[in-house]
N, C-alpha and C. Protein backbone atom coordinates (compact mmCIF):
# COMPACT_ATOMS: atom_id res chain seq x y z
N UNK A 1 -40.77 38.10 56.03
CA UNK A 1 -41.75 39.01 56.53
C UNK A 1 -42.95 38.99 55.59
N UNK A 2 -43.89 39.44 56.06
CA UNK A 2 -45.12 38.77 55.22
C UNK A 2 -45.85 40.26 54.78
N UNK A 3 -46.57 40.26 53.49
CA UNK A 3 -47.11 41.48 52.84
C UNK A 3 -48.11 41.57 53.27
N UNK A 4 -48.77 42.83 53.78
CA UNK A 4 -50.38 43.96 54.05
C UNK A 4 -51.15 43.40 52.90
N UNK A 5 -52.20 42.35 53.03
CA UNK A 5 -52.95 42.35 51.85
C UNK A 5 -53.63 43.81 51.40
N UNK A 6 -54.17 44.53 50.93
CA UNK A 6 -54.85 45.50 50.36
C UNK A 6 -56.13 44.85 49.91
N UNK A 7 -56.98 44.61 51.16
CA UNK A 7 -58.39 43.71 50.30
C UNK A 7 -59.41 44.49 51.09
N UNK A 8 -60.24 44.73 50.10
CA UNK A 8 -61.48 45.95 50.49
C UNK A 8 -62.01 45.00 52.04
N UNK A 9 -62.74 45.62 52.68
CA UNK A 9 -64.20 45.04 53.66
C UNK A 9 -64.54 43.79 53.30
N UNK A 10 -65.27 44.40 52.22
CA UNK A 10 -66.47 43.53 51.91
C UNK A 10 -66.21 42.62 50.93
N UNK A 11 -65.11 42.22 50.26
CA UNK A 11 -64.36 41.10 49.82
C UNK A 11 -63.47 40.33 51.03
N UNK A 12 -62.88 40.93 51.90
CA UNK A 12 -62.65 39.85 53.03
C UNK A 12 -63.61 39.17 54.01
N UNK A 13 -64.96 39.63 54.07
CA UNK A 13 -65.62 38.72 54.36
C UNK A 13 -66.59 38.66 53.72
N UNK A 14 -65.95 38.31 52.48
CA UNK A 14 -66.91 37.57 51.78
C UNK A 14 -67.46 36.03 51.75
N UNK A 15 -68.71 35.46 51.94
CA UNK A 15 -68.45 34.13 51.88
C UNK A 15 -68.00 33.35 50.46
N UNK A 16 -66.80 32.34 51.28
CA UNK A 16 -66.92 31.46 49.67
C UNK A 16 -66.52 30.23 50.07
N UNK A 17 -67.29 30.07 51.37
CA UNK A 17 -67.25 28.43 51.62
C UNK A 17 -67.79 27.49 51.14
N UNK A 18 -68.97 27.60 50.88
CA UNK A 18 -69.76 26.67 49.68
C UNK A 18 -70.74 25.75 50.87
N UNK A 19 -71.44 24.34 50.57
CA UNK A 19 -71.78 23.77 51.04
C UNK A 19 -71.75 23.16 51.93
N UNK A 20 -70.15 22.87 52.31
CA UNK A 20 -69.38 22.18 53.21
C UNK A 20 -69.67 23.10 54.53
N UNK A 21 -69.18 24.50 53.78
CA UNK A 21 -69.42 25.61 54.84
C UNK A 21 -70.41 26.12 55.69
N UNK A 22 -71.71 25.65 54.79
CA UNK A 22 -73.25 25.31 55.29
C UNK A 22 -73.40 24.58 56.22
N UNK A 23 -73.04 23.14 55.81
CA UNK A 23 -73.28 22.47 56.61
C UNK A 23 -72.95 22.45 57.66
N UNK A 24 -71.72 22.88 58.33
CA UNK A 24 -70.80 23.12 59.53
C UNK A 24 -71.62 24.10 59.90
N UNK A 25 -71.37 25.52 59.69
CA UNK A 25 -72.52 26.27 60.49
C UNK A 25 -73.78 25.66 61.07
N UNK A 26 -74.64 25.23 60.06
CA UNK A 26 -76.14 24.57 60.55
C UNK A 26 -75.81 23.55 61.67
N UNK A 27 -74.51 22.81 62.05
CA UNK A 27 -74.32 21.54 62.86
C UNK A 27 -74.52 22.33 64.06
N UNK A 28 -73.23 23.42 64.13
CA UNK A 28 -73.12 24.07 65.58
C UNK A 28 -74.10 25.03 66.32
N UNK A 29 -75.02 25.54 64.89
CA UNK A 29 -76.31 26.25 65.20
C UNK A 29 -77.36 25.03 65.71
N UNK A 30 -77.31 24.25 65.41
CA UNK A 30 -78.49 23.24 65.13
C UNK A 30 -77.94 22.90 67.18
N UNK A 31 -76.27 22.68 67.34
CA UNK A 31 -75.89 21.90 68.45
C UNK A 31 -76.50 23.03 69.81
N UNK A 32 -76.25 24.65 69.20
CA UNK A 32 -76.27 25.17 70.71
C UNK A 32 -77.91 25.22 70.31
N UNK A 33 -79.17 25.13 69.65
CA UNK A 33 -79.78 25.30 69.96
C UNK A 33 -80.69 24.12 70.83
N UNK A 34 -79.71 22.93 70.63
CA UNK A 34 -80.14 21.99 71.78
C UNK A 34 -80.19 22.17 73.15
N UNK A 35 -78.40 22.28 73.18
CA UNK A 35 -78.50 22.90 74.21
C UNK A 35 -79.21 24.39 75.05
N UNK A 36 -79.75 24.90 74.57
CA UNK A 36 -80.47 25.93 74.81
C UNK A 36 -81.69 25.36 75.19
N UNK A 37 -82.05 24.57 74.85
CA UNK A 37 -83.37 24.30 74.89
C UNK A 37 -83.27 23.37 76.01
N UNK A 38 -82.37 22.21 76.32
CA UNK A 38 -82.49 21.51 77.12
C UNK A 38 -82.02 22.17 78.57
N UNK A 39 -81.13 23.24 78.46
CA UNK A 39 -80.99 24.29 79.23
C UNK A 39 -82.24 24.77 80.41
N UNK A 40 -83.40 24.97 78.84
CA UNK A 40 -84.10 25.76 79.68
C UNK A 40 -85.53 24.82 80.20
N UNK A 41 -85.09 23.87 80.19
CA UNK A 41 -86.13 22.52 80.58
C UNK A 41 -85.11 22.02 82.02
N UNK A 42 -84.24 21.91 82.08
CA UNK A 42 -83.63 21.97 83.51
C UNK A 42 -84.03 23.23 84.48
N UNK A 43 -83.69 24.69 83.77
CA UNK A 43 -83.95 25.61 84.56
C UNK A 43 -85.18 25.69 85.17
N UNK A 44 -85.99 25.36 84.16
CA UNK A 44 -87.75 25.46 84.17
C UNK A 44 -88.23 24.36 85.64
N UNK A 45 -87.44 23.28 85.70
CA UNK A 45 -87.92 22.31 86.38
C UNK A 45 -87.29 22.62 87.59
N UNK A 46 -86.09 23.24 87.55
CA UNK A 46 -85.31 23.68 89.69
C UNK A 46 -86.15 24.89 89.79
N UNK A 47 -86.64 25.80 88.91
CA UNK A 47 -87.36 26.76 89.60
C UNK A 47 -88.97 26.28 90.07
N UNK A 48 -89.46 25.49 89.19
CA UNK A 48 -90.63 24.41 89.27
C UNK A 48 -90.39 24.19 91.08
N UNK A 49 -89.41 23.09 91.07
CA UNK A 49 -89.47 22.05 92.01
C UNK A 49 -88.82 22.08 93.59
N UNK A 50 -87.06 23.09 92.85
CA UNK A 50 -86.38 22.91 93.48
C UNK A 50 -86.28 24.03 94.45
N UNK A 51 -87.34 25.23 94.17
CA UNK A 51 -87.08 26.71 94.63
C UNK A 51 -88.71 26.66 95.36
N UNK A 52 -88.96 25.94 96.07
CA UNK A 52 -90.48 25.49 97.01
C UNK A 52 -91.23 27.14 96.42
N UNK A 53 -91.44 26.89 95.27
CA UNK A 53 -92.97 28.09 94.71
C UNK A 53 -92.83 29.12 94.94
N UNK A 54 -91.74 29.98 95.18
CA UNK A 54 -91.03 30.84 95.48
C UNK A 54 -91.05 31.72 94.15
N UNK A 55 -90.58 30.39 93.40
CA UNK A 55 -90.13 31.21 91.89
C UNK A 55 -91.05 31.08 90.50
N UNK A 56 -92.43 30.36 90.76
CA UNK A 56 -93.44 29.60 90.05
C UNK A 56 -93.05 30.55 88.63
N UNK A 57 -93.22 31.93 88.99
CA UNK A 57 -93.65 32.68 87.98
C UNK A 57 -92.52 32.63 86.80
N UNK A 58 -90.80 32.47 87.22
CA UNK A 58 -89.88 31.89 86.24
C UNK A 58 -90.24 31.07 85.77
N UNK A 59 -90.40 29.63 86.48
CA UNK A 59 -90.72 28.94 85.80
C UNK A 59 -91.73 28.53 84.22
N UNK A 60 -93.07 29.66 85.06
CA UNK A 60 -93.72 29.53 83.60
C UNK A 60 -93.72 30.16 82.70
N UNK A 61 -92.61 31.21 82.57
CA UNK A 61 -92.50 32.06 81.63
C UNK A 61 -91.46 30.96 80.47
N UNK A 62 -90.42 30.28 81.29
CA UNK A 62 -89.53 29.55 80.38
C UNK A 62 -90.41 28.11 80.11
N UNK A 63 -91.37 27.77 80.37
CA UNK A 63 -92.94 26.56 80.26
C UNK A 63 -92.91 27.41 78.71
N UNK A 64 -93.92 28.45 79.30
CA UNK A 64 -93.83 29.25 78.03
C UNK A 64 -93.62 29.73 76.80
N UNK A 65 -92.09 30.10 76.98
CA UNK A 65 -90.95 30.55 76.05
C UNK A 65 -90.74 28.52 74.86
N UNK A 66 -90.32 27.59 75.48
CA UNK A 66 -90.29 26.82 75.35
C UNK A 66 -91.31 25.84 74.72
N UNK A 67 -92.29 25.96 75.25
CA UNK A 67 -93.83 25.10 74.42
C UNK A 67 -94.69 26.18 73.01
N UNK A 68 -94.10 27.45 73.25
CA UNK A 68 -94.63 28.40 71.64
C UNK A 68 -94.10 27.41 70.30
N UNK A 69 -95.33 27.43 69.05
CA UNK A 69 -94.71 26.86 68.35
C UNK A 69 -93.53 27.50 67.79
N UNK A 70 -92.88 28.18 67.11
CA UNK A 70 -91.75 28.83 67.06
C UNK A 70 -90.71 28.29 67.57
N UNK A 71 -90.43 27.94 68.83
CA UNK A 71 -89.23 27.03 69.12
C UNK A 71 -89.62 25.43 69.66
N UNK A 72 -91.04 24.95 69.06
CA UNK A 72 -90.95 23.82 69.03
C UNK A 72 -90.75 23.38 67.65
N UNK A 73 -90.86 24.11 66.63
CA UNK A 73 -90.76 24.31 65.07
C UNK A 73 -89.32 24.25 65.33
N UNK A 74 -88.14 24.81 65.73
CA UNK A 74 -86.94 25.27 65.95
C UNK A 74 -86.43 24.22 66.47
N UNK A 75 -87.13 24.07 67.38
CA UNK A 75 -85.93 22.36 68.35
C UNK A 75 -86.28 21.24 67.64
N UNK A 76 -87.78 21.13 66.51
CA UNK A 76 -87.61 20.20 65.78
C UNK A 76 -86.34 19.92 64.59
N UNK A 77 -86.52 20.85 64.08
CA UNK A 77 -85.28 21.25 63.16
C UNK A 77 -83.52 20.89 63.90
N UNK A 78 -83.38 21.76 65.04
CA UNK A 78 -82.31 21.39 65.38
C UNK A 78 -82.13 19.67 65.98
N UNK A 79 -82.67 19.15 66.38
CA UNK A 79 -83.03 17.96 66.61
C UNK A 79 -82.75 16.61 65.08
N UNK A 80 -83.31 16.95 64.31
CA UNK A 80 -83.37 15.97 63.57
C UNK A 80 -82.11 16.86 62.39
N UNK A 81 -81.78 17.71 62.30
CA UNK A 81 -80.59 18.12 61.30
C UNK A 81 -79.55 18.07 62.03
N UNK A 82 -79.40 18.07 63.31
CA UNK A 82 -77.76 17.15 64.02
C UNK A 82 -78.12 16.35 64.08
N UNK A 83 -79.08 15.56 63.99
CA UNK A 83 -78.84 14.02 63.95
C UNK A 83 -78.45 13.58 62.97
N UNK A 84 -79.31 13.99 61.50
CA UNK A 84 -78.66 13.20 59.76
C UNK A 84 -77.66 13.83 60.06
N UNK A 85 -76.99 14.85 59.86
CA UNK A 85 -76.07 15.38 59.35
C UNK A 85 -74.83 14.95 60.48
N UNK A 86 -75.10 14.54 61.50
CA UNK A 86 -74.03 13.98 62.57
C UNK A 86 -74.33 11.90 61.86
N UNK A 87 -74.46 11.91 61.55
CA UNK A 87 -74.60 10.25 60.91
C UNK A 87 -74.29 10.88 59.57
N UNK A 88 -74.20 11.32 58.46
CA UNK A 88 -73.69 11.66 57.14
C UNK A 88 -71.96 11.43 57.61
N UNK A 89 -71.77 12.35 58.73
CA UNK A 89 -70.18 12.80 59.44
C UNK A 89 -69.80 11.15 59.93
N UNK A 90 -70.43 10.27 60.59
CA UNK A 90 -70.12 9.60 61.01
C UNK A 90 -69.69 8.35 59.88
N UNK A 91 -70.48 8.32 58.80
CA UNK A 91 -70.37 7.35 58.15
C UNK A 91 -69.23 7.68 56.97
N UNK A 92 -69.01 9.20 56.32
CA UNK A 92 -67.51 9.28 55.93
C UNK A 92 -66.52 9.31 56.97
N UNK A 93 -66.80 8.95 58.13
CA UNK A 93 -65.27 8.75 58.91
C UNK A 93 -65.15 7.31 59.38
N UNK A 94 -66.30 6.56 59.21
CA UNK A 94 -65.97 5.35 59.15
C UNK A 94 -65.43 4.83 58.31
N UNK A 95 -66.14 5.22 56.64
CA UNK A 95 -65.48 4.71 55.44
C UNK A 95 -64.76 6.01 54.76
N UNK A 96 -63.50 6.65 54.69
CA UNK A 96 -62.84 7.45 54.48
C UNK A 96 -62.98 7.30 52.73
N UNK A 97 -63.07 6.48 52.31
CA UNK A 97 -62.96 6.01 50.77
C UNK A 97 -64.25 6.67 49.76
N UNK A 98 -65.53 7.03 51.08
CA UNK A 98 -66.60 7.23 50.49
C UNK A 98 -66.85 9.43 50.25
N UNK A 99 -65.38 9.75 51.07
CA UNK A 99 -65.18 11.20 51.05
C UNK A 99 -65.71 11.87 49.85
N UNK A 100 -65.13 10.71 49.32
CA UNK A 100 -65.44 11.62 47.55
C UNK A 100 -66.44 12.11 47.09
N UNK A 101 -67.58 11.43 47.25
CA UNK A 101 -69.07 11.41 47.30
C UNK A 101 -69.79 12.55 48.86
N UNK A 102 -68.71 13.12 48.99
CA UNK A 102 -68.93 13.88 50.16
C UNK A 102 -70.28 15.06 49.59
N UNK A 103 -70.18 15.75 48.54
CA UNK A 103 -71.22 16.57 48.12
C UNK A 103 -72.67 15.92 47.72
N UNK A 104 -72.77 14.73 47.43
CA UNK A 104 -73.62 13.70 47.01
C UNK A 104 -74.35 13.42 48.44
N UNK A 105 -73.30 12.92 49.49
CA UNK A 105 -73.66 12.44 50.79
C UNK A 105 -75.18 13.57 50.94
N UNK A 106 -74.52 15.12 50.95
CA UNK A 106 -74.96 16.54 51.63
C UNK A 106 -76.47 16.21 50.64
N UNK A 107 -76.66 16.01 49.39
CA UNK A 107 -77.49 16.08 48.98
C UNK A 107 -78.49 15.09 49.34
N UNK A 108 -77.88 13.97 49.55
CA UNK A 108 -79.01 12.74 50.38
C UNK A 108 -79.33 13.04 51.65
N UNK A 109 -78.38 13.57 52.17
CA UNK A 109 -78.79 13.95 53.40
C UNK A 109 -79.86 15.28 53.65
N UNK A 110 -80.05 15.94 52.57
CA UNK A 110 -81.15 17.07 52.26
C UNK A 110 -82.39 16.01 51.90
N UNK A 111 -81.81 15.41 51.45
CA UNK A 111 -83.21 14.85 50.85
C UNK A 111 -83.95 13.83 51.74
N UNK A 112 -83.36 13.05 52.78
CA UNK A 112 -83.73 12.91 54.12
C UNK A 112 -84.58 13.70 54.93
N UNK A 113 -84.01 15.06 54.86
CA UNK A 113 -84.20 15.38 56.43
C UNK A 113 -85.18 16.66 55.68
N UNK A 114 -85.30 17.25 54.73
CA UNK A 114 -86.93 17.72 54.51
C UNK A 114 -87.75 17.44 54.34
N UNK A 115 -88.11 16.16 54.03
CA UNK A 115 -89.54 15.80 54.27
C UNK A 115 -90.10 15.44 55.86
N UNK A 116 -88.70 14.66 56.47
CA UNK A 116 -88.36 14.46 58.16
C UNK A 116 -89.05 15.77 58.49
N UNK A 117 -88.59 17.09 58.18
CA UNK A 117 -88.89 17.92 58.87
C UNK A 117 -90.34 18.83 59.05
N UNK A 118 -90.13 18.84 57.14
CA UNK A 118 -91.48 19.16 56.90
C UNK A 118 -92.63 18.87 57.07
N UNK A 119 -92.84 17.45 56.92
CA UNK A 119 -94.36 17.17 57.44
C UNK A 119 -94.62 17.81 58.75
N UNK A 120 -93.64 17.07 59.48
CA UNK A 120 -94.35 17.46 60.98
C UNK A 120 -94.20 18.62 61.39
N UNK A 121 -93.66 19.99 60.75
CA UNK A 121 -93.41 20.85 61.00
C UNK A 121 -94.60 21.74 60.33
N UNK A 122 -95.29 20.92 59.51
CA UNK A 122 -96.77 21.47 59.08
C UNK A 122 -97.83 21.08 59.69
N UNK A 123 -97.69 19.76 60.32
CA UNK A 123 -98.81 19.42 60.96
C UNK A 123 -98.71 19.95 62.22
N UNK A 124 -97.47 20.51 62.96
CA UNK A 124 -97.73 21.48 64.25
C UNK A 124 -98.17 22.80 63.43
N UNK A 125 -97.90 23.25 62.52
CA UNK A 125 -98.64 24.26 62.36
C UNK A 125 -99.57 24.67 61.98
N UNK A 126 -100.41 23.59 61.15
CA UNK A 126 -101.82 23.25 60.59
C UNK A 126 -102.33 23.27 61.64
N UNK A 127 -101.53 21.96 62.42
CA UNK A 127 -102.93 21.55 63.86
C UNK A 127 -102.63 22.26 64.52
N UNK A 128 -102.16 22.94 65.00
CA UNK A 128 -102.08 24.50 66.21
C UNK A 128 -101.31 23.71 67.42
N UNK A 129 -100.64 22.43 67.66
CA UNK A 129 -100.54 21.62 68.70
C UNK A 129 -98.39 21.93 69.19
């Protein structure tokens, strides 16, 4: 039979996953916000096309919602950080030997994907585009 831990709140959820733990979150955040987005570029286009102008005004609210920089800043990010970080995953499961270097990987793979992100994530916001 198994013992009642006695562990406050706010020490059981505490985080103490570390990096690894980062990274996994940011994958599946990074994954639904694809899908969200590509979501609403289907929806945008049957109310567009498929609903004969009936529904124009949905449509351009999610035109809208979708072309603000804010979630073109956002789908850039999710876009290019599941991609390195889904190729970081891919290439320790090809070479299992290279696991070790797994925290090293995370750091090349940072060092990739902020400048990836950053520039162009300044030049939409410099250039207003």
């Amino acid at each position: 039979m198994s013992k009642i831990a006695r562990v406050s709140l706010p020490n059981a959820v505490a985080y103490r996953g570390g990096q690894p733990m980062i990274a996994w979150l940011l994958h599946r955040i990074s994954a639904i916000g694809i899908v969200v987005f590509v979501s609403m570029h289907i929806w945008a286009a049957f109310f567009l096309y498929a609903v004969a102008g009936t529904t124009g005004g949905v449509a351009e609210a999610l035109t809208e919602f979708y072309e603000a920089l804010p979630m073109q800043v956002f789908v850039l990010f999710c876009i290019l950080y599941h991609a390195i970080n889904g190729l970081r995953i891919v290439i320790l499961d090809m070479w299992p030997s290279l696991y070790r270097y797994n925290r090293e990987a995370m750091w090349v793979q940072w060092a990739i994907f902020l400048p990836l992100f950053l520039l162009p994530a300044a030049l939409m916001i410099l250039g207003g585009s």
